[in-house]
Protein backbone atom coordinates (compact mmCIF):
# COMPACT_ATOMS: atom_id res chain seq x y z
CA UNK A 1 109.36 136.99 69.84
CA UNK A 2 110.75 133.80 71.87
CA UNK A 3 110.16 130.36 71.32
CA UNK A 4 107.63 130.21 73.91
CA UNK A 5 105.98 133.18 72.80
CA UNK A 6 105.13 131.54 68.97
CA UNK A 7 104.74 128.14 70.73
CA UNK A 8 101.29 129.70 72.90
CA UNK A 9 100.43 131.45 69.54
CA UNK A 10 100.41 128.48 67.42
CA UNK A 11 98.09 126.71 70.37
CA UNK A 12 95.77 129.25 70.30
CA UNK A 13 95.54 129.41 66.04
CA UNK A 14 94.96 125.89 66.48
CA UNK A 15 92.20 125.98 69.27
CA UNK A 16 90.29 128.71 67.91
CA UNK A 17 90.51 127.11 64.22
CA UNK A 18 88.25 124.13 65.44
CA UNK A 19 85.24 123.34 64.19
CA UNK A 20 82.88 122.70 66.65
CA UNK A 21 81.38 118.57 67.24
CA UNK A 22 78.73 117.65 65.16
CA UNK A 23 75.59 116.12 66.87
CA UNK A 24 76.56 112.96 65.34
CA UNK A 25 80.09 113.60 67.65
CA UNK A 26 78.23 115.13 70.66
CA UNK A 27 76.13 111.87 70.36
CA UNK A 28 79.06 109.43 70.48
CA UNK A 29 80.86 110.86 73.64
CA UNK A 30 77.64 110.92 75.40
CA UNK A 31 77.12 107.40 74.18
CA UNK A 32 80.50 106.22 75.59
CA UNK A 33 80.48 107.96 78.48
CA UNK A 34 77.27 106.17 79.55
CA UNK A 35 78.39 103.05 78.29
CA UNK A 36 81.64 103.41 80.83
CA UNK A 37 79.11 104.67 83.80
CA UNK A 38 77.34 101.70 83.13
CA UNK A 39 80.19 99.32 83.13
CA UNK A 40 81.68 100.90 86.37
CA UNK A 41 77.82 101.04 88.46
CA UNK A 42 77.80 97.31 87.53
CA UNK A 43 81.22 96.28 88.53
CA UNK A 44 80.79 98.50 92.12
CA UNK A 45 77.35 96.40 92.39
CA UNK A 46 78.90 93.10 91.75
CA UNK A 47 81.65 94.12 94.32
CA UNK A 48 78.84 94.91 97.00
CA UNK A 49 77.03 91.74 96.53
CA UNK A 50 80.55 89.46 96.46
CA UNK A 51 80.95 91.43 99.48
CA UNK A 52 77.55 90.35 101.25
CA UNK A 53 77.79 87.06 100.41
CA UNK A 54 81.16 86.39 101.83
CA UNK A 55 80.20 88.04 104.57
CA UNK A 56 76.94 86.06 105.44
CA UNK A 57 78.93 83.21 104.38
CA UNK A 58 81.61 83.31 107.39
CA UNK A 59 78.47 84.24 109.65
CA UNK A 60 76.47 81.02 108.34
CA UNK A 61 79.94 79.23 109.31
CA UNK A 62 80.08 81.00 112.93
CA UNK A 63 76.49 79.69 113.59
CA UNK A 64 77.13 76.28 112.29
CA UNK A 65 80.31 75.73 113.99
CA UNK A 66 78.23 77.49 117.14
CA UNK A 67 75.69 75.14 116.68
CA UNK A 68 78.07 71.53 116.23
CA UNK A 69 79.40 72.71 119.75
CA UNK A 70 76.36 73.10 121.03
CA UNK A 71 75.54 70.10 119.87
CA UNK A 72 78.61 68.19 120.90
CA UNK A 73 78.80 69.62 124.45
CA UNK A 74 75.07 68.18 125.38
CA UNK A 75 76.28 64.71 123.85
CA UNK A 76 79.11 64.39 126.76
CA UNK A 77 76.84 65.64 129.09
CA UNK A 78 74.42 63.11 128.28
């Protein structure tokens, strides 16, 4: 036998030498993994919303800068 050979033996000793999780284990992992879900939905939903309100705040400029020249051109035509 090669290197290799013992190597992918040892690995496979190991792996089938594992004892299985315990709930208490299986319980954990699920645990974390919807904790991290979690943190990641709200992160992508505070995103969205910085997103919106940037957004409506350059249109709520547009309008009010729309509106001052409105606003100034009837003055000089007055």
């Amino acid at each position: 036998m090669n290197a290799y050979e013992i190597e992918q033996i040892e690995k496979d000793v190991k792996a089938n030498f594992r004892l299985p999780l315990s709930f208490e284990g299986w319980a954990d992992i699920e645990r974390r993994a919807r904790q991290e879900r979690a943190r990641v939905m709200g992160e992508a939903v505070a995103k969205f919303f910085a997103a919106v309100r940037a957004k409506l705040a350059r249109v709520s400029r547009g309008v009010r800068t729309t509106a001052a020249d409105c606003t100034s051109a009837r003055l000089h035509h007055s």
